[in-house]
Protein backbone atom coordinates (compact mmCIF):
# COMPACT_ATOMS: atom_id res chain seq x y z
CA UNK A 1 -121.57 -12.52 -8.16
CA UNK A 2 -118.93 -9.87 -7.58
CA UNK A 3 -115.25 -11.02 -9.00
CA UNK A 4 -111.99 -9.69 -7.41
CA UNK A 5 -109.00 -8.04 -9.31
CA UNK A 6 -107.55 -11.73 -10.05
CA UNK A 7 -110.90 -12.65 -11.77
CA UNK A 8 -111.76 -15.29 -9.24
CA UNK A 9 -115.14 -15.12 -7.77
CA UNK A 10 -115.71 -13.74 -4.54
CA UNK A 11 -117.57 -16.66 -3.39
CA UNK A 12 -116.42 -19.91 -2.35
CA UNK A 13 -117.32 -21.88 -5.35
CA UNK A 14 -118.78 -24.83 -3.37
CA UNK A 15 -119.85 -26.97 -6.18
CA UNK A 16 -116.30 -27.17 -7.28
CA UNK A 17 -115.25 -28.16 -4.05
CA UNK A 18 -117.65 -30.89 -3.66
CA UNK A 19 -116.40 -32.11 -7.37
CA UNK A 20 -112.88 -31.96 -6.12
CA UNK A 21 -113.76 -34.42 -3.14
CA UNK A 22 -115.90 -36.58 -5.16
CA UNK A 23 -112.51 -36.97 -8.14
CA UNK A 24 -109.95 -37.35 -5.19
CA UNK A 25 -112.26 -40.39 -3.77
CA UNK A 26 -112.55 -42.15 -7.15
CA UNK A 27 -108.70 -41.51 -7.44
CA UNK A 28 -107.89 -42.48 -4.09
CA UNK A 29 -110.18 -45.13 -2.67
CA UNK A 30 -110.69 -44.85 1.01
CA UNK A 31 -109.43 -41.74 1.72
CA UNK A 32 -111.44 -39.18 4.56
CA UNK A 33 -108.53 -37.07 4.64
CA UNK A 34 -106.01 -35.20 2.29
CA UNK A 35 -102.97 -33.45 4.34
CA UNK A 36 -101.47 -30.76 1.63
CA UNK A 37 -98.22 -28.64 2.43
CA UNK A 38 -95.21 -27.45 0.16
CA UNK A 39 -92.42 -29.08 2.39
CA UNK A 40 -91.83 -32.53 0.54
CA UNK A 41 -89.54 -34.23 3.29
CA UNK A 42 -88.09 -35.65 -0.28
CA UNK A 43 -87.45 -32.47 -1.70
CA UNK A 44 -85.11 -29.60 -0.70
CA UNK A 45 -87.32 -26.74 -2.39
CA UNK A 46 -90.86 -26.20 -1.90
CA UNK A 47 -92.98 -28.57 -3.75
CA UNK A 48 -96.73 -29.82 -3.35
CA UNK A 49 -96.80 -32.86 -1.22
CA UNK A 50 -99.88 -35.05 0.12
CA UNK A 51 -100.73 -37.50 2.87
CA UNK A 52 -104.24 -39.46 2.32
CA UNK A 53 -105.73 -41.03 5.42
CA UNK A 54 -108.49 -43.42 6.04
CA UNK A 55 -111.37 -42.97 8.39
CA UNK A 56 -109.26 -44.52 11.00
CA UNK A 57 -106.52 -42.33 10.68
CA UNK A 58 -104.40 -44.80 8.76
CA UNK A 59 -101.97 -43.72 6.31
CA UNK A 60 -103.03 -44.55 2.93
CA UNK A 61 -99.80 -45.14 0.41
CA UNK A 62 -99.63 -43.21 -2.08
CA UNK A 63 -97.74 -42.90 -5.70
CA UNK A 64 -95.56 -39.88 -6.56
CA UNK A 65 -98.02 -38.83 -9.32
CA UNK A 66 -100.74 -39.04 -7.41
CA UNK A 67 -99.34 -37.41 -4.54
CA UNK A 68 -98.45 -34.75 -6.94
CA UNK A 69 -102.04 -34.32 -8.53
CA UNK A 70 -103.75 -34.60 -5.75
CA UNK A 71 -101.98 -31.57 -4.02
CA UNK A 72 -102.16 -29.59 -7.27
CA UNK A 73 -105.73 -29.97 -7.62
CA UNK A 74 -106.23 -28.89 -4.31
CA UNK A 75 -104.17 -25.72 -4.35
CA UNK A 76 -105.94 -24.54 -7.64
CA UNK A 77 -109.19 -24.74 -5.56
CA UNK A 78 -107.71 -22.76 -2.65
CA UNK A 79 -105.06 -20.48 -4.38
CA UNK A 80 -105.50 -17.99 -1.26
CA UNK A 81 -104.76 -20.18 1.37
CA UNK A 82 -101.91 -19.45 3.78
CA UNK A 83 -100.02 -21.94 1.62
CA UNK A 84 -96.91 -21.73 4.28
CA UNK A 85 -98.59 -23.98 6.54
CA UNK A 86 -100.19 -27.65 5.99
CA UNK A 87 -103.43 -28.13 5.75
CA UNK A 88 -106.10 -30.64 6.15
CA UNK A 89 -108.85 -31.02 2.90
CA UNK A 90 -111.68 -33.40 4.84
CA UNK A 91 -113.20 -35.66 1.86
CA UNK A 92 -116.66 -35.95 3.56
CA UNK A 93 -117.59 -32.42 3.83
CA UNK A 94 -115.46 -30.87 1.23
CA UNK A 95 -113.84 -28.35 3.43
CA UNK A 96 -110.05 -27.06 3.82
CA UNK A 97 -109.09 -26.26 7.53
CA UNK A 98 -105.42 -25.60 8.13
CA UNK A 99 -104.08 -28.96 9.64
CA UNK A 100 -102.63 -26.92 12.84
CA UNK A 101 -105.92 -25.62 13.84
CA UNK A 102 -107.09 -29.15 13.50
CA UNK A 103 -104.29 -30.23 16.30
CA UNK A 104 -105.42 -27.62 18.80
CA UNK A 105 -109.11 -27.54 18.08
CA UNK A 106 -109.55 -24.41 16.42
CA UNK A 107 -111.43 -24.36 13.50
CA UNK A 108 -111.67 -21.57 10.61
């Protein structure tokens, strides 16, 4: 598998995706949906924040650490994403889709 300049593969490594979903579901039971972004409404500087929701859309309450993990983990997996914008990490199918695209209908 070909590597770019960073070292990271240039594949999608989907089996670390699919572990990431399964360890944020033991961690936070219930969840379908993680909503990642670096706008903490708490925090005046860009920092990781999460929003877990149920199948139902229901906000699921979450602690500062795990809020905090949570988002890290998730960045590490994407490190290229378009970080400036939210997005959406769906539980169920392992998949990151920025969470504005979601909104209109537009998928990536």
């Amino acid at each position: 598998m070909l590597a770019m300049p960073s070292g990271t593969l240039a594949c999608p490594d989907v089996a670390r995706q699919r572990r990431l979903a399964t360890q944020l579901a033991d961690m936070i039971p219930g969840a379908a949906t993680i909503r990642v972004s670096l706008n903490d409404p708490k925090q005046p500087w860009p920092h990781p924040h999460a929003i877990a929701k149920n199948e139902a859309g229901q906000t699921i309450e979450l602690g500062r650490t795990t809020t905090r993990i949570a988002s890290r983990w998730i960045l590490r997996v994407w490190p290229d994403a378009d970080w400036n914008r939210p997005h959406t990490f769906d539980l169920a199918a392992a998949t990151l889709t920025r969470s504005d695209l979601i909104a209109t209908g537009w998928s990536r």
